[in-house]
N, C-alpha and C. Protein backbone atom coordinates (compact mmCIF):
# COMPACT_ATOMS: atom_id res chain seq x y z
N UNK A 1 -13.07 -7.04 -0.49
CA UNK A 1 -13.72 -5.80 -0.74
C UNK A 1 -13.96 -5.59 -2.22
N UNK A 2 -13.49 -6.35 -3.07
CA UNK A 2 -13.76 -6.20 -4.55
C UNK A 2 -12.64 -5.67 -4.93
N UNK A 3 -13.03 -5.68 -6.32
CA UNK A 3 -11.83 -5.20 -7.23
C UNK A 3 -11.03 -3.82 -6.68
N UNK A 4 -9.99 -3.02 -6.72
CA UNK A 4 -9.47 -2.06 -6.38
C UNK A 4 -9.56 -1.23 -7.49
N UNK A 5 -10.06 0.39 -7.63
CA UNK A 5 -9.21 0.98 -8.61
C UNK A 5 -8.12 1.19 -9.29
N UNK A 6 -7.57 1.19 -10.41
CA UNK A 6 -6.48 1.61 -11.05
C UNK A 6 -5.72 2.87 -10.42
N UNK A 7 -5.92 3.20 -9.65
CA UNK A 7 -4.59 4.24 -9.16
C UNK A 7 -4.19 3.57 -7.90
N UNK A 8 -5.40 2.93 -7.33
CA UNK A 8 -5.07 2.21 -5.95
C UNK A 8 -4.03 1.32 -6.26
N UNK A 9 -3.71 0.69 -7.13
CA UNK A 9 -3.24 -0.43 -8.07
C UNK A 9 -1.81 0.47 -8.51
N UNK A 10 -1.73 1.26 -8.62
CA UNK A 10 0.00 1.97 -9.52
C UNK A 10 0.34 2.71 -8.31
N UNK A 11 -0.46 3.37 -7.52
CA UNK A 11 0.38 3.63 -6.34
C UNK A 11 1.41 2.71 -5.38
N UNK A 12 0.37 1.65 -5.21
CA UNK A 12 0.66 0.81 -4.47
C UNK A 12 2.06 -0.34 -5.31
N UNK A 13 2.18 -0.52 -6.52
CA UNK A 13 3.06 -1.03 -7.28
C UNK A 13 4.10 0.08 -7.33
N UNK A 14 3.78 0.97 -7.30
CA UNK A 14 5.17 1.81 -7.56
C UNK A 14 6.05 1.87 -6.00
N UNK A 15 4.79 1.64 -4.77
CA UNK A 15 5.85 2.36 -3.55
C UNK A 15 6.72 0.47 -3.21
N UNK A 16 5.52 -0.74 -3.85
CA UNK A 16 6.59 -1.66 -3.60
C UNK A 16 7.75 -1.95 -4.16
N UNK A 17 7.39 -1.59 -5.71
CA UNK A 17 8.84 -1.81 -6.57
C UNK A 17 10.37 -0.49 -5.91
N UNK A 18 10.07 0.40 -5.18
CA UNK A 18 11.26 1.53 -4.72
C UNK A 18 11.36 1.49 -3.63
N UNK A 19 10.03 1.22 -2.41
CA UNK A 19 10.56 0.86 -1.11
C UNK A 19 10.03 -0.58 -0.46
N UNK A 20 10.08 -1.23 -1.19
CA UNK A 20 9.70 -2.73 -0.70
C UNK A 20 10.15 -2.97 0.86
N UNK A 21 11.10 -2.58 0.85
CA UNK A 21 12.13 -2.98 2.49
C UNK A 21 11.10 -2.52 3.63
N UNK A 22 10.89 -0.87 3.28
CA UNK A 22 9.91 -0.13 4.78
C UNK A 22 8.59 -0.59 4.40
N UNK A 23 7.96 -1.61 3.67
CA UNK A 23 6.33 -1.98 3.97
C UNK A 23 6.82 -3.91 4.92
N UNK A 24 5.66 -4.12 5.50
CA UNK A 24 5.83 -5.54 6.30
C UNK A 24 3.97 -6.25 6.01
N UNK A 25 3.65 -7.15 6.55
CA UNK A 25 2.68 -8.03 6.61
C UNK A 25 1.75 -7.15 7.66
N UNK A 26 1.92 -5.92 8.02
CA UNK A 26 0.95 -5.60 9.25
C UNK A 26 0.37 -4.10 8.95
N UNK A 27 -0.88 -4.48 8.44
CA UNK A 27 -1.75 -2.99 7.79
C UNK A 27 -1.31 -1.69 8.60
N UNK A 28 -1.01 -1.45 10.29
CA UNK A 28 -1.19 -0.50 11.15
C UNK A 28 0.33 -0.09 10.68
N UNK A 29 1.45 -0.97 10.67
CA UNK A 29 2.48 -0.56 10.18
C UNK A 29 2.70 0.16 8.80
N UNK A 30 2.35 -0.21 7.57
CA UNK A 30 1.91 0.01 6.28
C UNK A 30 0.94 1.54 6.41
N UNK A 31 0.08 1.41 7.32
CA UNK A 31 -0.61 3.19 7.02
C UNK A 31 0.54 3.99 7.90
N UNK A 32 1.71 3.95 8.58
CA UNK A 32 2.46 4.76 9.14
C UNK A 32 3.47 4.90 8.29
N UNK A 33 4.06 4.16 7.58
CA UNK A 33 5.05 4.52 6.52
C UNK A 33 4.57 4.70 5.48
N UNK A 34 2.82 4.66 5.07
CA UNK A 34 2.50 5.56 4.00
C UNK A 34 2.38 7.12 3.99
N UNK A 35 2.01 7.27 5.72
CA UNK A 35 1.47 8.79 6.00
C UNK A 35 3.00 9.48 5.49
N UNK A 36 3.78 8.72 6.53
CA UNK A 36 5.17 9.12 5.70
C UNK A 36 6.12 9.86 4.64
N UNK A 37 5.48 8.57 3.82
CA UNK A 37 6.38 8.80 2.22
C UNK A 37 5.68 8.92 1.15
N UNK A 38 4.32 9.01 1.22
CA UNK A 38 3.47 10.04 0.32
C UNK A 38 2.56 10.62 1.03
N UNK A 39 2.34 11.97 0.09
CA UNK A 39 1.43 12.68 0.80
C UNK A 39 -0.07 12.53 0.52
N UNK A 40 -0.84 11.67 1.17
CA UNK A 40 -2.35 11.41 0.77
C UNK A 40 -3.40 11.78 1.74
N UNK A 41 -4.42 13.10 1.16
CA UNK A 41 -4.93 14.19 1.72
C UNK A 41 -5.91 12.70 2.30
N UNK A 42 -6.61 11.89 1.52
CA UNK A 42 -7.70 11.29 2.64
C UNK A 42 -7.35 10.27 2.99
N UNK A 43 -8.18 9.82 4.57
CA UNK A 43 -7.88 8.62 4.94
C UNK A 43 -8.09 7.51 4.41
N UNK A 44 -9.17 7.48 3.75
CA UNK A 44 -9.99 6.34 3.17
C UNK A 44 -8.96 6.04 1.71
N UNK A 45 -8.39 6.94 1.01
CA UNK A 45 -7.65 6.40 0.08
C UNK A 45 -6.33 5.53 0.59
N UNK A 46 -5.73 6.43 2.18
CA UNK A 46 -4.52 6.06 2.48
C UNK A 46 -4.66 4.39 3.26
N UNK A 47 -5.91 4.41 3.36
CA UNK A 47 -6.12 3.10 4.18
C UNK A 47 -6.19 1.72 2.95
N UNK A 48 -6.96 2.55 1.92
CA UNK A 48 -6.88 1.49 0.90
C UNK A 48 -5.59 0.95 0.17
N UNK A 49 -4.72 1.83 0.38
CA UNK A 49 -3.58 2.16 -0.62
C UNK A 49 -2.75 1.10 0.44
N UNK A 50 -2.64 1.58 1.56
CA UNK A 50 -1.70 0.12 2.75
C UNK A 50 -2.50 -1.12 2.61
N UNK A 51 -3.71 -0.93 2.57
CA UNK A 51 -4.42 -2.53 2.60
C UNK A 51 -4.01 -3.12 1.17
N UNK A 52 -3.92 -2.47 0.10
CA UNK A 52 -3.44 -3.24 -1.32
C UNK A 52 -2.00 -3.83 -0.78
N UNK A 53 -1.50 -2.74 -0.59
CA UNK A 53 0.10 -3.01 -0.31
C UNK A 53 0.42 -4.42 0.52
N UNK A 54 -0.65 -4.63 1.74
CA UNK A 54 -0.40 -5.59 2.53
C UNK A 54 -0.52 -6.75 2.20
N UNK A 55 -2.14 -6.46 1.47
CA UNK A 55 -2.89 -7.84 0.72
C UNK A 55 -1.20 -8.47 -0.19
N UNK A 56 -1.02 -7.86 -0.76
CA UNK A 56 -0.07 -8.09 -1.95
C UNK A 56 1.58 -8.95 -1.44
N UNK A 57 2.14 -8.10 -0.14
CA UNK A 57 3.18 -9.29 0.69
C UNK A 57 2.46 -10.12 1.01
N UNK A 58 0.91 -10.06 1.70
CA UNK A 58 1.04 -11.62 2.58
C UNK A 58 0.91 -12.38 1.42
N UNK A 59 0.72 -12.60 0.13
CA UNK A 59 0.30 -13.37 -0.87
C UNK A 59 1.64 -13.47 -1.99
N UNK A 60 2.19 -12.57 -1.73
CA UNK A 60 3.65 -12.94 -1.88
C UNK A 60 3.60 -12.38 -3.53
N UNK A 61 2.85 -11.69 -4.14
CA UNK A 61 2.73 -11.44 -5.34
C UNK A 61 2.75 -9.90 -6.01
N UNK A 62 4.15 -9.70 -5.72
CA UNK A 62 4.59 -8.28 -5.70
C UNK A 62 5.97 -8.80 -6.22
N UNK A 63 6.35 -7.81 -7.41
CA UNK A 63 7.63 -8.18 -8.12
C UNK A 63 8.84 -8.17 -7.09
């Protein structure tokens, strides 16, 4: 999908570096423990924000 924005990018680094444990390899899982543990008014950000997150375990390149 191209480059990501910069907040898409620090959100998503901040919820792996504090809850790494509750995200997994499976996007549908990842948007349920985002609705969760932040509060993000749209879908389209919250969908992007799990898809960074996911992209980032399956590739293994998350501190």
């Amino acid at each position: 999908m191209g480059i990501k924005p910069s907040y898409i990018k620090t959100i998503g680094t901040a919820l792996l570096s504090t809850q790494k444990e509750h995200f997994s390899n499976n996007f549908d899982a990842n948007k349920q423990q985002l609705a969760s543990s932040v509060s993000v008014d749209s879908k389209r950000v919250r969908n992007r924000i799990a898809g960074y997150i996911t992209r980032k375990i399956n590739t293994k390149r998350h501190p």
